[in-house]
Protein backbone atom coordinates (compact mmCIF):
# COMPACT_ATOMS: atom_id res chain seq x y z
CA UNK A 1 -24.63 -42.32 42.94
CA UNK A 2 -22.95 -45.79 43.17
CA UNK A 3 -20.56 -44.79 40.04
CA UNK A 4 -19.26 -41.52 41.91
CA UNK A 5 -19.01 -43.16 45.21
CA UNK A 6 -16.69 -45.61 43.26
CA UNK A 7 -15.15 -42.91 41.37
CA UNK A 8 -14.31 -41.28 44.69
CA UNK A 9 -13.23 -44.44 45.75
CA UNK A 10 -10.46 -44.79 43.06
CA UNK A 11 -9.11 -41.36 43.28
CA UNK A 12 -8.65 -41.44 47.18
CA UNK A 13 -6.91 -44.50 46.70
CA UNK A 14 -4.38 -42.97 43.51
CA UNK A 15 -4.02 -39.95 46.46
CA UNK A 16 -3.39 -42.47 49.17
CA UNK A 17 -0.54 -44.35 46.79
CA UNK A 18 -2.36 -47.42 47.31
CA UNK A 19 -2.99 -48.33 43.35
CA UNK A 20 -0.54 -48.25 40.91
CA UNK A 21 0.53 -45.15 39.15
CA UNK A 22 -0.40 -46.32 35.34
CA UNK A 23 -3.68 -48.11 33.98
CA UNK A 24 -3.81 -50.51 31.42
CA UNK A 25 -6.08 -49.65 28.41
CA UNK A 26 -7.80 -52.95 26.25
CA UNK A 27 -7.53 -51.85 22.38
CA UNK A 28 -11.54 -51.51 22.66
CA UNK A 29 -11.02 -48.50 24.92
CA UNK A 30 -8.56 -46.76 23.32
CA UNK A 31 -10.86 -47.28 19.63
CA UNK A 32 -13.57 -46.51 21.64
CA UNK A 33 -11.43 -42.91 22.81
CA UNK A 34 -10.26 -42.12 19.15
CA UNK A 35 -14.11 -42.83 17.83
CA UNK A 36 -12.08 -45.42 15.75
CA UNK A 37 -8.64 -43.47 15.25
CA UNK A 38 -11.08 -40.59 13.44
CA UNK A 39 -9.47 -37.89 11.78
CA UNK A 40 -10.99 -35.21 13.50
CA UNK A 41 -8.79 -36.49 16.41
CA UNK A 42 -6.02 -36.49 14.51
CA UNK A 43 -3.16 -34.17 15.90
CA UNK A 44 -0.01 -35.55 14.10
CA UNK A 45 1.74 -37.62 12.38
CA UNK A 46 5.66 -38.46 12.56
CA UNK A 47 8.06 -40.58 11.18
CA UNK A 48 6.36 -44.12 13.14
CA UNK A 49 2.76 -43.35 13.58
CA UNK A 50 -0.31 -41.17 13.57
CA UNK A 51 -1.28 -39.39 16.73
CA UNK A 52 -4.47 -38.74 18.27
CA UNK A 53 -5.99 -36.92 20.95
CA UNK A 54 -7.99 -38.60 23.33
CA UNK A 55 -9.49 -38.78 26.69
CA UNK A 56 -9.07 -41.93 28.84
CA UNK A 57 -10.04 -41.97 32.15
CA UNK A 58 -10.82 -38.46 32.51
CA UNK A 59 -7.45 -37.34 31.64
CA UNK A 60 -6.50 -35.77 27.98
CA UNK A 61 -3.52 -38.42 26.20
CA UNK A 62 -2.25 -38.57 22.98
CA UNK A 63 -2.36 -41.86 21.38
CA UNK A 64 -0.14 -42.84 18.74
CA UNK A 65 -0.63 -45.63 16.53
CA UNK A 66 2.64 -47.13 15.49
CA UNK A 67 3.20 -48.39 11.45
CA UNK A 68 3.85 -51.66 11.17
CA UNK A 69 6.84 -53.61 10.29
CA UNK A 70 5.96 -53.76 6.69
CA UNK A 71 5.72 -50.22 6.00
């Protein structure tokens, strides 16, 4: 009861405009999301990273993990 009073609690505030409109995600979450970048989650991959569908935060995201300079 206490999580979806503060549940409530955050999404009458995004209504109200009072809390920004992005969130910040640690790299823990968004592992956590991808059940660490698995390839059934895998939707894509282009030219500077593979994608992967997600949810964060009870909203459906793609993720995409950029290649790094060396490759």
């Amino acid at each position: 009861a206490i999580h979806a009073a503060k549940e409530k609690e955050k999404l009458e505030g995004a209504l109200s405009g009072s809390t920004p409109p992005y969130r910040i995600f640690t790299w823990d979450d968004i592992v956590s999301a991808t059940s660490s970048f698995s390839e059934d989650l895998r939707i894509g991959m282009g030219a500077y990273g593979v994608v992967y569908k997600c949810t964060l935060h009870y909203t459906t995201v793609a993720v995409k993990v950029l290649h790094s300079n060396g490759n």
